[in-house]
Protein backbone atom coordinates (compact mmCIF):
# COMPACT_ATOMS: atom_id res chain seq x y z
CA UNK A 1 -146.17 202.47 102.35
CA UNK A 2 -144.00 200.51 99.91
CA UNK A 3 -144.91 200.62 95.93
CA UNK A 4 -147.73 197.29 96.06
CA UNK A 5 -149.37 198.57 99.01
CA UNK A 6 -149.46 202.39 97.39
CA UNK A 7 -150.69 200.71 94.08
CA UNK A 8 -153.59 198.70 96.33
CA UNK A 9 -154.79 201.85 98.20
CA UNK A 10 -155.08 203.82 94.70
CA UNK A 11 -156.74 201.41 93.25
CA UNK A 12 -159.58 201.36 96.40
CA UNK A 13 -159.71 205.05 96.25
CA UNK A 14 -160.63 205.16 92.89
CA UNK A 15 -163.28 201.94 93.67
CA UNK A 16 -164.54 204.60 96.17
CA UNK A 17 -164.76 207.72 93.99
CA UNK A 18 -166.35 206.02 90.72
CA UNK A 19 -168.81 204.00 93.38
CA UNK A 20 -169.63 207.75 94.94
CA UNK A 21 -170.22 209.59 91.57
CA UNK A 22 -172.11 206.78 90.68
CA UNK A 23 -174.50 207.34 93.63
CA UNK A 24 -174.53 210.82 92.91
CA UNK A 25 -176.28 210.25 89.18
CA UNK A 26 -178.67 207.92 90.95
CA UNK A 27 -179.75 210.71 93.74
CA UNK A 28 -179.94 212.95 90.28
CA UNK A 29 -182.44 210.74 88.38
CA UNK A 30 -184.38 210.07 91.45
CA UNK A 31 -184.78 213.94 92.37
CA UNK A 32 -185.71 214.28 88.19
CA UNK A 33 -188.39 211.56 88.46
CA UNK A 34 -189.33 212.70 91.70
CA UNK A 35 -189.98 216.34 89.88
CA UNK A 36 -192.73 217.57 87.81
CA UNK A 37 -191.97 218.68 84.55
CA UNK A 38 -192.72 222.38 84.88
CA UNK A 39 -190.66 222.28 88.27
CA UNK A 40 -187.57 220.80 85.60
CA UNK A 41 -187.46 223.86 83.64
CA UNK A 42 -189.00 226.48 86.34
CA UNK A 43 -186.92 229.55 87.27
CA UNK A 44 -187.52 232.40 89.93
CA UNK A 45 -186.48 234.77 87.74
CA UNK A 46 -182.93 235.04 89.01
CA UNK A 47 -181.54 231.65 88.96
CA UNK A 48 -181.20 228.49 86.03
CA UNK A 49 -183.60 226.00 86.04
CA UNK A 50 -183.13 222.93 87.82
CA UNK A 51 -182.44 221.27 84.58
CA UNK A 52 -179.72 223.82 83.71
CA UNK A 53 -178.03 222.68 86.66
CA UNK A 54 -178.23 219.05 86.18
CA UNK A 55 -177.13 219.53 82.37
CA UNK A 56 -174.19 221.60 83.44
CA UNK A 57 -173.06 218.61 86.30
CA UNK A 58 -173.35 215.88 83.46
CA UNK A 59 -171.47 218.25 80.79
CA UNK A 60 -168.44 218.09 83.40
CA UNK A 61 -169.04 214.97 83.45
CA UNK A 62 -168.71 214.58 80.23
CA UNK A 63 -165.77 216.54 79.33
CA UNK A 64 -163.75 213.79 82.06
CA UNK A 65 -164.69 210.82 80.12
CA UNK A 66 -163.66 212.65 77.02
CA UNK A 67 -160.17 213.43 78.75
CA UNK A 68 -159.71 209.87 80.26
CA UNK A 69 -159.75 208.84 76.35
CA UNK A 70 -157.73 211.59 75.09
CA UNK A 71 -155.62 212.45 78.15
CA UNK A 72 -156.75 216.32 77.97
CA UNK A 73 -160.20 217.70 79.88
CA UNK A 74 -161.08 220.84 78.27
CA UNK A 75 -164.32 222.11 80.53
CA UNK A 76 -164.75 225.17 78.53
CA UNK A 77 -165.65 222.96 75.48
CA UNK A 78 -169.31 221.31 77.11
CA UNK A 79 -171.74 220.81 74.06
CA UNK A 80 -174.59 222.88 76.24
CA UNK A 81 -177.01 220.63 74.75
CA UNK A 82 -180.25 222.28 76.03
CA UNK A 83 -182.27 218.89 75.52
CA UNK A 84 -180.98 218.03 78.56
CA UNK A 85 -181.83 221.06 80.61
CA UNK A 86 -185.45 220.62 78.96
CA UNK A 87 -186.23 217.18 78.61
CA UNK A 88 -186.29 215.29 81.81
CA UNK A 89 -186.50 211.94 80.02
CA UNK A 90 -183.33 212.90 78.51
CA UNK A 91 -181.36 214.10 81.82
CA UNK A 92 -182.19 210.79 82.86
CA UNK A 93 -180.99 208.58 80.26
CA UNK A 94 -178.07 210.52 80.49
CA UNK A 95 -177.30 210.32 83.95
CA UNK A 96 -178.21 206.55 83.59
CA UNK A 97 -175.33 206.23 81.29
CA UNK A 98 -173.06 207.86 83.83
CA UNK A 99 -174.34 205.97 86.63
CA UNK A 100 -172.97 202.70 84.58
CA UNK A 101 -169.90 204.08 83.61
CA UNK A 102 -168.66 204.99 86.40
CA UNK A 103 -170.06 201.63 87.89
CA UNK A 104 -168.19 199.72 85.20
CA UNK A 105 -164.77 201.46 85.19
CA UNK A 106 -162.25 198.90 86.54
CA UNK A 107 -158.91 200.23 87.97
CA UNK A 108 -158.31 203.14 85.51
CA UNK A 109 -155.67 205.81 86.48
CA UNK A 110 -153.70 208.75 84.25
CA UNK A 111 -152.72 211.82 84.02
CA UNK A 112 -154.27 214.49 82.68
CA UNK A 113 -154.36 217.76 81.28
CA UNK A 114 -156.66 220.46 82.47
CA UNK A 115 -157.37 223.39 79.68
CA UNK A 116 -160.04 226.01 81.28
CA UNK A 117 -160.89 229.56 80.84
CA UNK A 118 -159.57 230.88 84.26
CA UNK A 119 -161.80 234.11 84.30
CA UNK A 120 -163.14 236.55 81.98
CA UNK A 121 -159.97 238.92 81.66
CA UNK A 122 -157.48 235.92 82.77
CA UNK A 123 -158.03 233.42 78.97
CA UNK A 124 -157.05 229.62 79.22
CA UNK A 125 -154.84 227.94 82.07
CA UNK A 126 -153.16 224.58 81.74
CA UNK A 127 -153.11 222.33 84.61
CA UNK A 128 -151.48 219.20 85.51
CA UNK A 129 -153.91 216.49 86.97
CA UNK A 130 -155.51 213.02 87.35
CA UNK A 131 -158.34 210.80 86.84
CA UNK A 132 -158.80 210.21 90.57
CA UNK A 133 -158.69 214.25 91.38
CA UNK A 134 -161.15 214.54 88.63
CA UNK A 135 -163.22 212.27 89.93
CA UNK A 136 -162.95 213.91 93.21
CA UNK A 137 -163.90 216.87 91.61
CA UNK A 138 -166.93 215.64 89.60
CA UNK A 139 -168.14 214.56 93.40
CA UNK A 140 -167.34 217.92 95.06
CA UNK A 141 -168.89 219.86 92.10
CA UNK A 142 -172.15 217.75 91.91
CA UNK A 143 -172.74 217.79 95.35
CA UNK A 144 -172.63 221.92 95.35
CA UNK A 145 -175.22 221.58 92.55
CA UNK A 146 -177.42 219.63 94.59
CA UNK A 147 -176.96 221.76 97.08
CA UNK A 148 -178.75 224.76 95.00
CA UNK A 149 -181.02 222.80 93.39
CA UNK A 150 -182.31 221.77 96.84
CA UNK A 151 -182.54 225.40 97.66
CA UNK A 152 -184.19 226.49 94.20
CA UNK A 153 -186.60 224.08 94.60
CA UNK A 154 -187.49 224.91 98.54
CA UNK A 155 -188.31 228.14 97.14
CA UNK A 156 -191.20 226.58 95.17
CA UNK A 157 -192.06 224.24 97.81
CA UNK A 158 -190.89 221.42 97.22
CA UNK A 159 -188.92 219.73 99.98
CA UNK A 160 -186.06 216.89 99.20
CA UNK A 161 -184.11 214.82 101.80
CA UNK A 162 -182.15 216.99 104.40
CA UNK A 163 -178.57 214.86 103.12
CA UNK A 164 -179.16 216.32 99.51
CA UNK A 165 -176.51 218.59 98.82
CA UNK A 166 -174.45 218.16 101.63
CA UNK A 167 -170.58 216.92 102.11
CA UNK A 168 -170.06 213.78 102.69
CA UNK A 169 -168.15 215.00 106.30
CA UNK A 170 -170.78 216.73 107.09
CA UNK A 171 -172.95 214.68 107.37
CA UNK A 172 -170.58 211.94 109.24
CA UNK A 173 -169.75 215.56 111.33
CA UNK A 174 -174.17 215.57 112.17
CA UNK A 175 -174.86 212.11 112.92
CA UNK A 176 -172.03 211.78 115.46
CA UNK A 177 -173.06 215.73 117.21
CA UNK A 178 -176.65 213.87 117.21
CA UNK A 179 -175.05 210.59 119.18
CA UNK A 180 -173.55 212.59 121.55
């Protein structure tokens, strides 16, 4: 691939990415509205609420727009604003927000550094990355979120639709072992 071509298929990838996290906040706000409010904030006892996952997914999302400004992500510094773990109305607007700006972002690519607390004993790593492996990572960690929320909430019967929560590829992988 020479340089304009490399440049081109960035640019698409990152179309792809901010298109995909962007369809990610919609599936969000339509499992919130779909959800009664006591099923927002419900636990079994064991795990966080659904809302405490969905605040935690738009914190990191949060902390990468913060970093695309500033050029450093630092996920260890999320505001854990329990409004949005509580309020559904709130998750919603927030993930709305998201939803656009991640629709709206045109072409935008840097580096980055990564500042996180790599386990209890271990304190703070710094990590090279970028905006696109971010994003990549905002996708990957959403979709595991779903993924649990989709269980929590089977466990109060409520059932959501069998692609929440899973890969991308795995799902490609399932509809072409069901054409076969």
């Amino acid at each position: 691939m020479d340089g304009n071509s490399l440049h081109i298929h960035r640019e698409l990838s990152l179309n792809v990415l901010c298109h995909r996290i962007a369809g990610l906040c919609e599936e969000i706000i339509g499992v919130i509205k779909f959800l009664e409010e006591d099923l927002f904030v419900k636990t079994n006892g064991k795990n966080s609420s659904v809302g405490a996952h969905f605040r935690h997914i738009y914190e990191r999302m949060e902390c990468v727009i913060l970093g695309l400004e500033s050029g450093v992500i630092e996920y260890d510094s999320r505001k854990r604003d329990v409004n949005i773990e509580t309020k559904p109305n709130i998750a919603i607007e927030k993930f709305q927000y998201m939803k656009s700006f991640f629709e709206k972002l045109d072409n935008i690519n840097r580096d980055l550094l990564i500042i996180e607390t790599a386990g209890i004993n271990a304190g703070k790593i710094t990590l090279n990355s970028n905006f696109e492996r971010e994003i990549l990572y905002l996708i990957d960690h959403t979709t595991h979120h779903l993924a649990v929320v989709k269980i929590l909430l089977e466990q109060f019967d409520v059932q959501l639709d069998s692609d929440l929560g899973k890969a991308a590829s795995t799902i490609i992988y399932e509809k072409s072992q069901c054409a076969q």
